[in-house]
N, C-alpha and C. Protein backbone atom coordinates (compact mmCIF):
# COMPACT_ATOMS: atom_id res chain seq x y z
N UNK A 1 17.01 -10.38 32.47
CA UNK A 1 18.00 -10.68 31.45
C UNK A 1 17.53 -10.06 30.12
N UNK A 2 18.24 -9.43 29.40
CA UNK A 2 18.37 -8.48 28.26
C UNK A 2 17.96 -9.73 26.75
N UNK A 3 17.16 -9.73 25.62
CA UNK A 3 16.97 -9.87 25.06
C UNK A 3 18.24 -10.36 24.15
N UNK A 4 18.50 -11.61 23.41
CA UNK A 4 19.21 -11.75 22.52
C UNK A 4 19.33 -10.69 21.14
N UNK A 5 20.35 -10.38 21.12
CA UNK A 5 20.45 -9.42 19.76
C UNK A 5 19.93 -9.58 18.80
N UNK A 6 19.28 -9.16 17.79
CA UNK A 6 18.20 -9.57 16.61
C UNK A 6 18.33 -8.48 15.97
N UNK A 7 17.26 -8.46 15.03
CA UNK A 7 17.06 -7.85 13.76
C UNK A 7 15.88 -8.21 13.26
N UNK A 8 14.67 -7.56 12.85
CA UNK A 8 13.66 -7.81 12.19
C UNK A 8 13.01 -7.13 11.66
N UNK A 9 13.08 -7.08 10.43
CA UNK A 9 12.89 -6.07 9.37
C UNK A 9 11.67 -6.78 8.46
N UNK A 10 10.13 -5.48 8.21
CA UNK A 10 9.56 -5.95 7.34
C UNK A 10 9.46 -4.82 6.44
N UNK A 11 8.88 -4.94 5.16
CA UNK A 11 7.77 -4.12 4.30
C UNK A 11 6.30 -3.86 4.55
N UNK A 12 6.05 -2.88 5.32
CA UNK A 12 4.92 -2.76 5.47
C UNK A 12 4.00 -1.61 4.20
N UNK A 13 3.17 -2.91 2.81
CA UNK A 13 2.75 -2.18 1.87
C UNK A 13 1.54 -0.62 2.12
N UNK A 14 1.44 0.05 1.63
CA UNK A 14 0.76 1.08 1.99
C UNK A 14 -0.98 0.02 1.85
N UNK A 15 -1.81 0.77 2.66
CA UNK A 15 -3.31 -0.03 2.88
C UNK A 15 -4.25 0.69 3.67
N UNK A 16 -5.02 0.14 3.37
CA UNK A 16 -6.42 1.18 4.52
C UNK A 16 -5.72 0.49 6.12
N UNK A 17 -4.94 -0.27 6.52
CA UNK A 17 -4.94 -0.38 7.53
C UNK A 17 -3.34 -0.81 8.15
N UNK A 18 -2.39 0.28 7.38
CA UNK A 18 -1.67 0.29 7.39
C UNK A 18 -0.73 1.18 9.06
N UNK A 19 -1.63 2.32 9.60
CA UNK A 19 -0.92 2.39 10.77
C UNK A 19 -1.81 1.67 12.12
N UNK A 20 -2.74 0.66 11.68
CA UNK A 20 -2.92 -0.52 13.01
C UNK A 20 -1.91 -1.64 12.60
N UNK A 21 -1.67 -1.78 11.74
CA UNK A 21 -0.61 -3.03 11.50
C UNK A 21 0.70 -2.42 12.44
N UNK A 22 1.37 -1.16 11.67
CA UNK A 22 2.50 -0.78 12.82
C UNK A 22 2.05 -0.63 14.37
N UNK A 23 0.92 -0.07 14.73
CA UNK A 23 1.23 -0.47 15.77
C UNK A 23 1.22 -1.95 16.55
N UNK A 24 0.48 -2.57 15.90
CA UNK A 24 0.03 -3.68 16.06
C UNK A 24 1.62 -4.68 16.36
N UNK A 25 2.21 -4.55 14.92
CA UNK A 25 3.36 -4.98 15.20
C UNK A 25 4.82 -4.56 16.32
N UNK A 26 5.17 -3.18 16.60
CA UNK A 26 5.58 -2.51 17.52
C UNK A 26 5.24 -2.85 18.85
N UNK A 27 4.13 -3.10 19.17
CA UNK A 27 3.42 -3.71 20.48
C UNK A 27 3.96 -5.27 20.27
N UNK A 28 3.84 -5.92 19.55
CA UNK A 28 4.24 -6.97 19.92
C UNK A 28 6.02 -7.62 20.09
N UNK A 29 6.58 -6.86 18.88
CA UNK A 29 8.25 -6.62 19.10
C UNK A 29 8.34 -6.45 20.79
N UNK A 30 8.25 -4.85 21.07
CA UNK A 30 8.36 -4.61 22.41
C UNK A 30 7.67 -5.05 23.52
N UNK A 31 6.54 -6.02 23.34
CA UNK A 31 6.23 -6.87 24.39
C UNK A 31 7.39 -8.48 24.27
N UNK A 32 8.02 -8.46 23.09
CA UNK A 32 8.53 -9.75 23.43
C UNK A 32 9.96 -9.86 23.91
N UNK A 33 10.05 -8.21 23.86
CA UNK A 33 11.99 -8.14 24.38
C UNK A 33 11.70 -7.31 25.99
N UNK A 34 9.83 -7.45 26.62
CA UNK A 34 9.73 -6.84 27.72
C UNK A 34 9.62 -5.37 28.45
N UNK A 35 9.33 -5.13 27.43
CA UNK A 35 9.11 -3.38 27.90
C UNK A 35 7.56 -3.75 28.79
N UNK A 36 7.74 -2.47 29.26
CA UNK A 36 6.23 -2.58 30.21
C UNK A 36 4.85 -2.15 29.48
N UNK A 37 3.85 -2.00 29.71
CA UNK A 37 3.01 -1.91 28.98
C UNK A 37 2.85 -0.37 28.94
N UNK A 38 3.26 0.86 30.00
CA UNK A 38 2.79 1.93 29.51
C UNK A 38 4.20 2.45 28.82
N UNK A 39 5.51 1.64 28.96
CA UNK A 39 6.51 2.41 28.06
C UNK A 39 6.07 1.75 26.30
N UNK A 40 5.40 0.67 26.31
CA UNK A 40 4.80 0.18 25.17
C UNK A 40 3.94 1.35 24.41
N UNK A 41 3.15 2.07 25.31
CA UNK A 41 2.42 2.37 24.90
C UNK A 41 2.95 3.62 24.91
N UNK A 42 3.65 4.74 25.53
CA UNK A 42 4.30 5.90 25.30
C UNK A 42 5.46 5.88 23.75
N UNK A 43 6.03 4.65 23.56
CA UNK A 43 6.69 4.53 22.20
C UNK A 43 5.61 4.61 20.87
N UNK A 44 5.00 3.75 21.20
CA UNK A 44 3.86 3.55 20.24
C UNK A 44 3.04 4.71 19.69
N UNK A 45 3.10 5.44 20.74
CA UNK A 45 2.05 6.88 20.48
C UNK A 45 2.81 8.19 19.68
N UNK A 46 4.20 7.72 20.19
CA UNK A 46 5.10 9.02 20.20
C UNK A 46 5.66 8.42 18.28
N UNK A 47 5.82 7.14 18.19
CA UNK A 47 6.09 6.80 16.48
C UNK A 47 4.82 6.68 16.15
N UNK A 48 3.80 6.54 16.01
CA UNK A 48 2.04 6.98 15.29
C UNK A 48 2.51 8.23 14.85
N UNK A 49 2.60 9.27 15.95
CA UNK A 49 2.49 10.74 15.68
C UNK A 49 3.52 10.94 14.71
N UNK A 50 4.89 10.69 14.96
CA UNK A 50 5.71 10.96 14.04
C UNK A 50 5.79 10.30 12.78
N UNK A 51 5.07 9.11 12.57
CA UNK A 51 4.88 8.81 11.08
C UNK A 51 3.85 9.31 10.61
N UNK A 52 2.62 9.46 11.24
CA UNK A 52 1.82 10.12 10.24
C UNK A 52 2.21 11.62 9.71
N UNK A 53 3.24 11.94 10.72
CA UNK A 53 3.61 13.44 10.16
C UNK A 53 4.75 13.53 8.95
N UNK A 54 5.39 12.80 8.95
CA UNK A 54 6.60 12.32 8.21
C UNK A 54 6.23 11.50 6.71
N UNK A 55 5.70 10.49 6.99
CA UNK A 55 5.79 10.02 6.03
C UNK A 55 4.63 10.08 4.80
N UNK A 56 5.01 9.74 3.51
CA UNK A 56 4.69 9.97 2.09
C UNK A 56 3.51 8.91 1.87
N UNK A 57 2.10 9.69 1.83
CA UNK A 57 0.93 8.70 1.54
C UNK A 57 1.11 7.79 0.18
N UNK A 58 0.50 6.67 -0.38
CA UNK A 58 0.42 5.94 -1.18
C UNK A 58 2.01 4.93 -1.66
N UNK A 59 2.54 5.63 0.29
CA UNK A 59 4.29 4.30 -0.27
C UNK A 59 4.05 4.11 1.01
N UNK A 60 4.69 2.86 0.87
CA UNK A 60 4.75 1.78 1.92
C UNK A 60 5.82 2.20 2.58
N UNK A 61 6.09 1.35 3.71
CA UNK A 61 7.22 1.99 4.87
C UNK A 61 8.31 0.69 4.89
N UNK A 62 9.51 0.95 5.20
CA UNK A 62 9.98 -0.38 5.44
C UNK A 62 10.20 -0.02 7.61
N UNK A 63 9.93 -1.31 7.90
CA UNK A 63 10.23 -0.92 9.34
C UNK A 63 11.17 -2.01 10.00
N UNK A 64 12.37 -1.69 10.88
CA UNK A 64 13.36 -2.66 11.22
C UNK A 64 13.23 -2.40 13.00
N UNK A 65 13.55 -3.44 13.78
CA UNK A 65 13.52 -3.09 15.04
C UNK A 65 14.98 -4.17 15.21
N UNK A 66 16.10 -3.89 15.93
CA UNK A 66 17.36 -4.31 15.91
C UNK A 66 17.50 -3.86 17.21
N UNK A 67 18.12 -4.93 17.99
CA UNK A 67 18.79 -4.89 19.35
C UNK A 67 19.95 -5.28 19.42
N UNK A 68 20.76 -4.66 20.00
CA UNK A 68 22.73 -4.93 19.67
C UNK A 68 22.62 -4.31 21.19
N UNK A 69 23.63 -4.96 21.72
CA UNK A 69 24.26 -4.55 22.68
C UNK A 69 23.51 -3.44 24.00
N UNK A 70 22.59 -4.38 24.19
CA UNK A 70 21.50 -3.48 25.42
C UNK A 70 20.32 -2.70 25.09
N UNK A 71 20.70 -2.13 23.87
CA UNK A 71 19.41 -1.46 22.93
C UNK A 71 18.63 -1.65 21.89
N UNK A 72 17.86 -1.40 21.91
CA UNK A 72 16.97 -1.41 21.01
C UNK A 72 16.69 -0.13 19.87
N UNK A 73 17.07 -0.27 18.67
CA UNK A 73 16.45 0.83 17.51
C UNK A 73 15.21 0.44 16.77
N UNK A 74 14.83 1.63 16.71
CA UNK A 74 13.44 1.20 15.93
C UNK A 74 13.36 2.24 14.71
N UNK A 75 13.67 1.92 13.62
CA UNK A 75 13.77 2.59 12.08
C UNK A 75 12.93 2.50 11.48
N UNK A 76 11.97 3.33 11.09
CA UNK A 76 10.88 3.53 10.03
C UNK A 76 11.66 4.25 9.00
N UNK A 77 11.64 3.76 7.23
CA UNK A 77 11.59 4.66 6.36
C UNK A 77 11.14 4.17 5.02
N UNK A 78 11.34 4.96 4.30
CA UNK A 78 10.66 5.25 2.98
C UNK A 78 12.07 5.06 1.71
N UNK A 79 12.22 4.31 1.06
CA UNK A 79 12.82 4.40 0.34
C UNK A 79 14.55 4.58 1.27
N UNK A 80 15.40 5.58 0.89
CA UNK A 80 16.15 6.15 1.53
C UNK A 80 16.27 7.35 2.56
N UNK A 81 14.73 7.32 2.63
CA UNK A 81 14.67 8.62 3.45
C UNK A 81 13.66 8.18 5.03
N UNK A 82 14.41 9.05 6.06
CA UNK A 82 14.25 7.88 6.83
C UNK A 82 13.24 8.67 7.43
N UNK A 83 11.78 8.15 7.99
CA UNK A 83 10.65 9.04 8.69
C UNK A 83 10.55 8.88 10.29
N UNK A 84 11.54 7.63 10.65
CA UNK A 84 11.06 7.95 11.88
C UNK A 84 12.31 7.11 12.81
N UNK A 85 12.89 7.80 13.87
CA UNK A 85 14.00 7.04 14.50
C UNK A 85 13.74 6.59 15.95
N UNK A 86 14.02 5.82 17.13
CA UNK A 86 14.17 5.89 18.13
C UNK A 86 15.22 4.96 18.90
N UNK A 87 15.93 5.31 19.97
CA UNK A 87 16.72 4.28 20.42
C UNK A 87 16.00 4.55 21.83
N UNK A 88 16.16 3.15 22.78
CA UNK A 88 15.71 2.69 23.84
C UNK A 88 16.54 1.67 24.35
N UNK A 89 16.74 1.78 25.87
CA UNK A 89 17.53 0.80 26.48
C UNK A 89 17.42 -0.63 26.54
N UNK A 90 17.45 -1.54 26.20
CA UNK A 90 16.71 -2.65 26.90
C UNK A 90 16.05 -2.61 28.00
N UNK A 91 14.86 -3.37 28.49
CA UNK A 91 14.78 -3.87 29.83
C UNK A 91 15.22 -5.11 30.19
């Protein structure tokens, strides 16, 4: 059974330990709506890479993970500019 629809959006401030917190947090989102542990870990690796490439050192990120209707988005950005996208099916 598919995850209730949600929304959870934080500010994650810029910090010395600012991309273990995202993943940190990402792993736990997608362990609680059931992904498996190596699609956990293939998302996780594939948004690391693309935020450290993307996004603007000394600013913080805002990050939202929203499930509507079977899927899951996962939005990283900066201000109005957005560094990092993905959509995924539910499991």
């Amino acid at each position: 059974m598919a995850a209730a629809d949600f929304t959870f959006s934080l500010h994650l401030a810029e910090g010395v330990r600012f991309e273990e917190m995202l993943r940190d947090l990402t792993d736990s989102v997608l362990r609680y709506v059931g992904y498996s542990a190596d699609v956990i870990a293939a998302i996780v690796d594939e948004m690391r890479s693309r935020v450290t490439a993307a996004r603007r050192r000394g600013v913080g990120c805002d990050v939202a993970f929203r499930a509507h209707g079977g899927d899951l988005e996962i939005l990283v950005s900066q201000g109005s500019e957005s560094v990092y996208r993905t959509l995924h099916r539910l499991p």
